[in-house]
PDB file of N, CA and C in Angstrom:
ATOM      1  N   UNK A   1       0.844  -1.174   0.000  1.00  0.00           N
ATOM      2  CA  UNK A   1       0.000   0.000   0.000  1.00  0.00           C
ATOM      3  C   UNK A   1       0.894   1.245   0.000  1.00  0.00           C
ATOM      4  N   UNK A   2       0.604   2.168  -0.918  1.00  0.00           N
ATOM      5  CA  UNK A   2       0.988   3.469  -1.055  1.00  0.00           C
ATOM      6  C   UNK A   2       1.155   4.087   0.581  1.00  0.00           C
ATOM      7  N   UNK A   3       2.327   4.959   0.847  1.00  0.00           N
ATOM      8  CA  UNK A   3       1.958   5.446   2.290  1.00  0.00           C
ATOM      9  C   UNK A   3       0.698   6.905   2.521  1.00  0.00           C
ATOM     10  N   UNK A   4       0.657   7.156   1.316  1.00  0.00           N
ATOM     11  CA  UNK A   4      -0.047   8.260   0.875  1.00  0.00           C
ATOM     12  C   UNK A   4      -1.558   7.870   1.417  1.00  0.00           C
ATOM     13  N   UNK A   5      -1.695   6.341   0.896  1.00  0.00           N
ATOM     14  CA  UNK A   5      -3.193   5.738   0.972  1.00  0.00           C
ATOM     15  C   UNK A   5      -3.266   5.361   2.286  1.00  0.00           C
ATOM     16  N   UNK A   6      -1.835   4.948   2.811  1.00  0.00           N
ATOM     17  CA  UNK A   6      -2.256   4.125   4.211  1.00  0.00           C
ATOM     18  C   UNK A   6      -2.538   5.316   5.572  1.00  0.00           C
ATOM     19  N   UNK A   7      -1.339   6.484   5.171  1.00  0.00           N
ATOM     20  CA  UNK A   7      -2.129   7.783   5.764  1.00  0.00           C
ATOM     21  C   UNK A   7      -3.626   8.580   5.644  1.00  0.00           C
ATOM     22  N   UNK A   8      -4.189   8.041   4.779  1.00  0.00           N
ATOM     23  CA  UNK A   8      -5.033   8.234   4.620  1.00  0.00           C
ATOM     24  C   UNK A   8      -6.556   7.377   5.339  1.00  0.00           C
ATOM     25  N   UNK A   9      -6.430   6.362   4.915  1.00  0.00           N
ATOM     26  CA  UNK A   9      -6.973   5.127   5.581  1.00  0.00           C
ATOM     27  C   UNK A   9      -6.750   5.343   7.138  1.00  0.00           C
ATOM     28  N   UNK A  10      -5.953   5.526   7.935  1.00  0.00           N
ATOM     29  CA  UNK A  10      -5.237   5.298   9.397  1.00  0.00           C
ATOM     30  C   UNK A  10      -6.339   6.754   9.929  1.00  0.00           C
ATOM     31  N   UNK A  11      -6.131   7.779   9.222  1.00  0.00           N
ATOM     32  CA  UNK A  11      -6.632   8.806   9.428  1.00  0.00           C
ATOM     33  C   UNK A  11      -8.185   8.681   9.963  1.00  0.00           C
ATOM     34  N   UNK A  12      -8.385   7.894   8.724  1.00  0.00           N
ATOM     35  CA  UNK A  12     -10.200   8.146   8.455  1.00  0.00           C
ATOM     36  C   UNK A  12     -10.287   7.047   9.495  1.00  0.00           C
ATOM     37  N   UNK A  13     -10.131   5.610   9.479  1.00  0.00           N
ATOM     38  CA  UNK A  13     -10.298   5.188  10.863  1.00  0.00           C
ATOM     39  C   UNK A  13      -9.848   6.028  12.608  1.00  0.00           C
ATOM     40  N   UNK A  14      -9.364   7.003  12.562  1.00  0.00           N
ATOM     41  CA  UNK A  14      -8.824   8.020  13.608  1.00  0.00           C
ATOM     42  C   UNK A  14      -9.857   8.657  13.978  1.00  0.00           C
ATOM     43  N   UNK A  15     -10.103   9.419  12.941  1.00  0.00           N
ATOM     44  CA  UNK A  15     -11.333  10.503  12.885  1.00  0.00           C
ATOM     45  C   UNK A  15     -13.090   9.916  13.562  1.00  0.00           C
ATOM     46  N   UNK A  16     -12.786   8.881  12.553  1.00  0.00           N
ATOM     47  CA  UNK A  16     -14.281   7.591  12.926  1.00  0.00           C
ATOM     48  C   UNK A  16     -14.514   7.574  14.451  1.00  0.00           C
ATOM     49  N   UNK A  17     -13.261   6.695  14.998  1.00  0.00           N
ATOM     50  CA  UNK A  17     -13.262   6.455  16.729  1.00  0.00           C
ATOM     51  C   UNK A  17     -13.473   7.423  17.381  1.00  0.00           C
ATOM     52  N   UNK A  18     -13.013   8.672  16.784  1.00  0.00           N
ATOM     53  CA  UNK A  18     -13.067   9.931  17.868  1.00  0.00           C
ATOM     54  C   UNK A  18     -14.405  10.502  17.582  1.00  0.00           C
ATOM     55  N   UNK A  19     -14.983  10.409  16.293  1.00  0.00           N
ATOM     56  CA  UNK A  19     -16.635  11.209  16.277  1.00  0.00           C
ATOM     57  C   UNK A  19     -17.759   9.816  16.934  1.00  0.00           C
ATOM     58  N   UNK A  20     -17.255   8.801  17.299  1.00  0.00           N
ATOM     59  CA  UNK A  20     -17.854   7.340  17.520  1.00  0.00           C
ATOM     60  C   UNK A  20     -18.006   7.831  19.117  1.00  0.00           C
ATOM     61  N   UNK A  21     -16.923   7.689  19.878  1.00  0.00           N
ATOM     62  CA  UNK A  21     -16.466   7.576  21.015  1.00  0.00           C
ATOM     63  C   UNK A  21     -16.605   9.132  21.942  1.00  0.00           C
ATOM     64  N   UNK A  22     -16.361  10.101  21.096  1.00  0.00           N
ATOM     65  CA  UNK A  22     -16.565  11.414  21.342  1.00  0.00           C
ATOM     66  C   UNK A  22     -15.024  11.725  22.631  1.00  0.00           C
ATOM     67  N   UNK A  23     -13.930  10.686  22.130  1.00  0.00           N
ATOM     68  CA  UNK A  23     -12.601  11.002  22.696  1.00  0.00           C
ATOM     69  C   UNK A  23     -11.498  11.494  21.892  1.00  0.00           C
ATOM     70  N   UNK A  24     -10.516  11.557  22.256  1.00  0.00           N
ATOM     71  CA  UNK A  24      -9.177  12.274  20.999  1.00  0.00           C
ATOM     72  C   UNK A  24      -8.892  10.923  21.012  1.00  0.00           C
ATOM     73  N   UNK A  25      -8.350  10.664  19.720  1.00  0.00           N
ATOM     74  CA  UNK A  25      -7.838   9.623  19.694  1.00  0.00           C
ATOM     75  C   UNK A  25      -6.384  10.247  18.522  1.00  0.00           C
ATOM     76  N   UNK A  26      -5.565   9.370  18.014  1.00  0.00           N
ATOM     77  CA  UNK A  26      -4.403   9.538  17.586  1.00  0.00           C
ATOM     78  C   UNK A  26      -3.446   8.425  16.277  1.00  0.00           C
ATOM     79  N   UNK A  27      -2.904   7.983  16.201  1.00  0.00           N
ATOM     80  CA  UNK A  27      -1.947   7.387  14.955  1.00  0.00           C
ATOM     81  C   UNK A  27      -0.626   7.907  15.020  1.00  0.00           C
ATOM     82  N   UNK A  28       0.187   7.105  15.330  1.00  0.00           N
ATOM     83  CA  UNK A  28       1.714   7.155  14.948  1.00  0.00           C
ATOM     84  C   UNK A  28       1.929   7.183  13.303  1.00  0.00           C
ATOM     85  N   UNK A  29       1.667   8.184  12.876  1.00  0.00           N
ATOM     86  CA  UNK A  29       2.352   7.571  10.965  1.00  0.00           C
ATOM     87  C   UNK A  29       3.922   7.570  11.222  1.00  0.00           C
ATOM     88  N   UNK A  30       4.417   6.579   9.984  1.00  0.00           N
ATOM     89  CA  UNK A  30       5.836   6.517  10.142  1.00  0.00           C
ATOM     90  C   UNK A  30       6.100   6.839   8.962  1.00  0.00           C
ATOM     91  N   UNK A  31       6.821   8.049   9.760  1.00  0.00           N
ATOM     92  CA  UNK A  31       7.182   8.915   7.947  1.00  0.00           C
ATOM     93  C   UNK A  31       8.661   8.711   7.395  1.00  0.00           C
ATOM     94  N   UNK A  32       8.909   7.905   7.685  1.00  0.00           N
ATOM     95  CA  UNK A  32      10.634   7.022   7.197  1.00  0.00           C
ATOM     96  C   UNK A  32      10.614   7.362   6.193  1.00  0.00           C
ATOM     97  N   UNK A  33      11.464   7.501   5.233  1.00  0.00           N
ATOM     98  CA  UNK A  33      12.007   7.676   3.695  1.00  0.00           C
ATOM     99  C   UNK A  33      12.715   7.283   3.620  1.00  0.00           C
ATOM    100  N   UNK A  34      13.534   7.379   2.220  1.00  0.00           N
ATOM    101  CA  UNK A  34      15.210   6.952   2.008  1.00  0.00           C
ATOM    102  C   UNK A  34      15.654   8.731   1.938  1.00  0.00           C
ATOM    103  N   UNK A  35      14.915   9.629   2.043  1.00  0.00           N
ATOM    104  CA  UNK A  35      16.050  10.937   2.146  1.00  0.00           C
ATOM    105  C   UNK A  35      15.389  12.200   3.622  1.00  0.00           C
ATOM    106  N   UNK A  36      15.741  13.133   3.699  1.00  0.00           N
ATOM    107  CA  UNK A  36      15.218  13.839   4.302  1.00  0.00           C
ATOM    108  C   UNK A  36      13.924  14.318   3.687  1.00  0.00           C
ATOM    109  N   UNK A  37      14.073  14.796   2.465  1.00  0.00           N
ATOM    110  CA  UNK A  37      13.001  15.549   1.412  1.00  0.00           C
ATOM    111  C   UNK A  37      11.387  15.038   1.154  1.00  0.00           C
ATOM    112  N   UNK A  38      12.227  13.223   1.648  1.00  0.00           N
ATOM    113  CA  UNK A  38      10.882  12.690   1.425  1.00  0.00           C
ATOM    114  C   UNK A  38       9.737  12.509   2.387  1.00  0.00           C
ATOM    115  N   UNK A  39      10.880  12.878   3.812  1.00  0.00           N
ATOM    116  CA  UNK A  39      10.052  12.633   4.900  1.00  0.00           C
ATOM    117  C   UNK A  39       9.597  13.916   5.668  1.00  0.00           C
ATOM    118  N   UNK A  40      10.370  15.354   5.254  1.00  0.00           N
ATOM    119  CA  UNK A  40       9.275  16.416   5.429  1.00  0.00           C
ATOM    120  C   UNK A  40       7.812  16.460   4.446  1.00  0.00           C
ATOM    121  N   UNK A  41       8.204  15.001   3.381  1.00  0.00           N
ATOM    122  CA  UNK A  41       6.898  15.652   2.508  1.00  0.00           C
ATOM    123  C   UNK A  41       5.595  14.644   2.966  1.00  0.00           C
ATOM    124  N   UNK A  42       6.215  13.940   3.440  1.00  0.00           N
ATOM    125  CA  UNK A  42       5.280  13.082   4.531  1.00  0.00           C
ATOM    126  C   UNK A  42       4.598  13.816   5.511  1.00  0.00           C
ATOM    127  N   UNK A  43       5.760  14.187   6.305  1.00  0.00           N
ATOM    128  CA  UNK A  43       5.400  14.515   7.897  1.00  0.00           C
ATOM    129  C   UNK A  43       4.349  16.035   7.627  1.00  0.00           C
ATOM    130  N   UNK A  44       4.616  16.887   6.142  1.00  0.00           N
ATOM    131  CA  UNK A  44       3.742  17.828   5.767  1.00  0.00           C
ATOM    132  C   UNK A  44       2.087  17.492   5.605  1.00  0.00           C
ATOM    133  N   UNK A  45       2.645  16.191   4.701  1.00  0.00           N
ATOM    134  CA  UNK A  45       1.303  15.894   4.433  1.00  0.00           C
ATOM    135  C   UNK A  45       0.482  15.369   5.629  1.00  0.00           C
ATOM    136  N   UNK A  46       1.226  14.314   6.591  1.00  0.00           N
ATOM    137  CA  UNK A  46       0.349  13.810   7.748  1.00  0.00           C
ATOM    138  C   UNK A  46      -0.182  15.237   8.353  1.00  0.00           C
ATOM    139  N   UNK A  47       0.641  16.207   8.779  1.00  0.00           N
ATOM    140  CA  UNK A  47       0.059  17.648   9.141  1.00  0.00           C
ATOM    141  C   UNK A  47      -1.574  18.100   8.851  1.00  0.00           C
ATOM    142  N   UNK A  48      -1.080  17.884   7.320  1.00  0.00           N
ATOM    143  CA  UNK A  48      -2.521  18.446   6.760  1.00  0.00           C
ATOM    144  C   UNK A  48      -3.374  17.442   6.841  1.00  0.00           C
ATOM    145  N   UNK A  49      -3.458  16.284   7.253  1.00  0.00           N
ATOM    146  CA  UNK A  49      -4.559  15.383   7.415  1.00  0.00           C
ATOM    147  C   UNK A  49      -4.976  15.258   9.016  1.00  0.00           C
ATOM    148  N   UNK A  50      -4.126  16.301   9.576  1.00  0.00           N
ATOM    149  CA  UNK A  50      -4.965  16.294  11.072  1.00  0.00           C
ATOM    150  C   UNK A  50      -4.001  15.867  11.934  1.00  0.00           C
ATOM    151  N   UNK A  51      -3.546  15.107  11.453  1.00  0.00           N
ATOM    152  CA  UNK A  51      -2.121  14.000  12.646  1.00  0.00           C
ATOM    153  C   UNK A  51      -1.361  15.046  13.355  1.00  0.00           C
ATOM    154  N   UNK A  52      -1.595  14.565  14.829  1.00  0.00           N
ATOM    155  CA  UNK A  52      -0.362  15.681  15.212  1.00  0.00           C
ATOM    156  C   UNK A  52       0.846  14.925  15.772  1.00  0.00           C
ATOM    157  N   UNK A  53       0.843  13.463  15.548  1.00  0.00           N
ATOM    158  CA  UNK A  53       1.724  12.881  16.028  1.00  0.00           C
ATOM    159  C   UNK A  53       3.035  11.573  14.717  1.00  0.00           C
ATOM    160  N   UNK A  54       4.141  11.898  14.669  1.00  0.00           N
ATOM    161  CA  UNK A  54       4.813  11.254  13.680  1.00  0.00           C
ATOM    162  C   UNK A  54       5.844  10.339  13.983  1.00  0.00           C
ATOM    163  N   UNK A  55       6.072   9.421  13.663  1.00  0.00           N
ATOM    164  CA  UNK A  55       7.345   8.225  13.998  1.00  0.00           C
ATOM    165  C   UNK A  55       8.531   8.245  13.133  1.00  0.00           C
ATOM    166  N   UNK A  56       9.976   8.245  13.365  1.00  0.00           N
ATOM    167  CA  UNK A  56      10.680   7.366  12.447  1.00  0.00           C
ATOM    168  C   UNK A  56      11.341   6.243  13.151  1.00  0.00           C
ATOM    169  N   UNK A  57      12.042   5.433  12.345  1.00  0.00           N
ATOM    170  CA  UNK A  57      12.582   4.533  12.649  1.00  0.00           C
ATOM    171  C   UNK A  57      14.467   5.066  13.234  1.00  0.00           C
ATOM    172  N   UNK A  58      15.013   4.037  14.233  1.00  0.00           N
ATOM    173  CA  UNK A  58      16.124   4.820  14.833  1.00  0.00           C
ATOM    174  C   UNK A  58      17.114   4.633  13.710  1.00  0.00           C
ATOM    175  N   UNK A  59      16.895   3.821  12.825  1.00  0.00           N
ATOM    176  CA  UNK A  59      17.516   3.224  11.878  1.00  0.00           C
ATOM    177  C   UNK A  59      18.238   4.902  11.052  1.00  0.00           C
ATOM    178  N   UNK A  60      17.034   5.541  11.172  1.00  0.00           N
ATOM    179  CA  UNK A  60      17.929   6.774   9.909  1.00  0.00           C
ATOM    180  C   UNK A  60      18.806   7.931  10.496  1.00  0.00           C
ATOM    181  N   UNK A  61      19.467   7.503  11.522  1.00  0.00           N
ATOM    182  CA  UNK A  61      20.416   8.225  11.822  1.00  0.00           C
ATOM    183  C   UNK A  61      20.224   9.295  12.811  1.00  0.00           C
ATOM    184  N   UNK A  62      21.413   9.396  13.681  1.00  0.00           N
ATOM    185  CA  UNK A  62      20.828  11.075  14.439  1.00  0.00           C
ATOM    186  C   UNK A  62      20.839  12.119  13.995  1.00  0.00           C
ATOM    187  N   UNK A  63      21.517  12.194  12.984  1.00  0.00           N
ATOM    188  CA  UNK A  63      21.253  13.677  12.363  1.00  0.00           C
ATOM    189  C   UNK A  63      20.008  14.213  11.939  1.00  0.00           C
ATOM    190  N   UNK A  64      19.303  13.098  10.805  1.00  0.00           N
ATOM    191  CA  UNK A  64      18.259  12.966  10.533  1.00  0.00           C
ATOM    192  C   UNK A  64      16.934  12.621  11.683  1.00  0.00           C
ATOM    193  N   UNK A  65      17.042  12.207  12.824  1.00  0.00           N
ATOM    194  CA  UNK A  65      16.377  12.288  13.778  1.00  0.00           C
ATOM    195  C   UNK A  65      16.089  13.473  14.437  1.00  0.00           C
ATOM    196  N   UNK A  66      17.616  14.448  14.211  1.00  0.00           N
ATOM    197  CA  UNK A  66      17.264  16.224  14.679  1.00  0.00           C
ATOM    198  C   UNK A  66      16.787  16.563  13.898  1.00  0.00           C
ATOM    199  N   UNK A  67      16.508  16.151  12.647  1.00  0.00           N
ATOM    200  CA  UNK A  67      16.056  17.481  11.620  1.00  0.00           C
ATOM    201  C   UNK A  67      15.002  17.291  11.668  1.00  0.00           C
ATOM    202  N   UNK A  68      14.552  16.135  11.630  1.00  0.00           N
ATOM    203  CA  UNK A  68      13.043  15.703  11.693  1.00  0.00           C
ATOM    204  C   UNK A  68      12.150  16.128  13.209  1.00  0.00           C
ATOM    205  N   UNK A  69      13.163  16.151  14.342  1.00  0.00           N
ATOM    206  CA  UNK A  69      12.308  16.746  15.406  1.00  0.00           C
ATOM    207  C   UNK A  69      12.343  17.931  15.298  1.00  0.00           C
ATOM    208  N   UNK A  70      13.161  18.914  14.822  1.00  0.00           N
ATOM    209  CA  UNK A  70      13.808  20.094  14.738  1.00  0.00           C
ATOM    210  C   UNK A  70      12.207  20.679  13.718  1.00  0.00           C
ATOM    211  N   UNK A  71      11.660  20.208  12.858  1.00  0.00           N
ATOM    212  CA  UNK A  71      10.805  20.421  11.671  1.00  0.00           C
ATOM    213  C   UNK A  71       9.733  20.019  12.742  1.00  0.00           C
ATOM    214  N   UNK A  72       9.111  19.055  13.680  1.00  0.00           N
ATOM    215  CA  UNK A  72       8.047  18.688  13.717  1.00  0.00           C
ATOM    216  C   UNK A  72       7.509  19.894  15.362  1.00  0.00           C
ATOM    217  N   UNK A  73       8.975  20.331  16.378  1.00  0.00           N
ATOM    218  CA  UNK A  73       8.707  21.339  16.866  1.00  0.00           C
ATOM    219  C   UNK A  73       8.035  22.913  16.232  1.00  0.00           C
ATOM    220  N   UNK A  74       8.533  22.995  15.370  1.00  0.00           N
ATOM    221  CA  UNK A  74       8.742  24.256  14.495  1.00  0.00           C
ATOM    222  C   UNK A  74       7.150  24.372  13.857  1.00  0.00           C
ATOM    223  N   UNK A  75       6.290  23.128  13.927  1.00  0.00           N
ATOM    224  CA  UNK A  75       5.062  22.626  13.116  1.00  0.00           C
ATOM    225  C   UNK A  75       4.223  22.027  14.296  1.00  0.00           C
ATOM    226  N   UNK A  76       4.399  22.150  15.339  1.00  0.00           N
ATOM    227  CA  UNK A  76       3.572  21.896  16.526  1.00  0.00           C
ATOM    228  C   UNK A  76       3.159  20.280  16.688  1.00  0.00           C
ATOM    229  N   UNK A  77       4.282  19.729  16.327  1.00  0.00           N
ATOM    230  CA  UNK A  77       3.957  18.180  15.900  1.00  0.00           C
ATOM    231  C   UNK A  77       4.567  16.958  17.154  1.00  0.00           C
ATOM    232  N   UNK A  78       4.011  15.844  17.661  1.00  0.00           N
ATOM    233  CA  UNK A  78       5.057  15.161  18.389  1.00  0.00           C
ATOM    234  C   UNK A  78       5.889  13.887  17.910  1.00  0.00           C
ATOM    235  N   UNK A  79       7.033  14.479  17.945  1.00  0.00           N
ATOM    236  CA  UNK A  79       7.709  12.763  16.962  1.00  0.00           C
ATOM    237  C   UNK A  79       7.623  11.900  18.059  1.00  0.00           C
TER     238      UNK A  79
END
């Protein structure tokens, strides 16, 4: 599955539970890439679908772990 679709899907089941339940509810998306570029365009897009919360894997490095928290502070986001 596309991550595009599965953010999408994760979402709309998100949204469901919380207008169901009448609680916040939430989703870890994991916005991993193979570059930086790809995973602000993720972590943008999860943004605009409501998500305020994002994952990567420890796998991509610490540098890339600051930039990505460094971007998701700056965007009111929690990695």
């Amino acid at each position: 599955m596309h991550w595009r679709d599965r953010f999408l899907y994760c979402m709309g089941g998100v949204n469901q539970a919380a207008a169901q339940t009448g609680e916040s509810k939430g989703h870890y998306l994991n916005i991993t890439a193979g570059t930086m570029e790809e995973m602000y365009k993720r972590a943008e897009f999860a943004r605009d679908l409501g998500s305020c919360i994002v994952m990567v894997d420890l796998i991509i490095g610490w540098t890339a772990i600051q930039s990505i928290s460094n971007w998701c502070r700056e965007n009111d986001m929690i990695l």
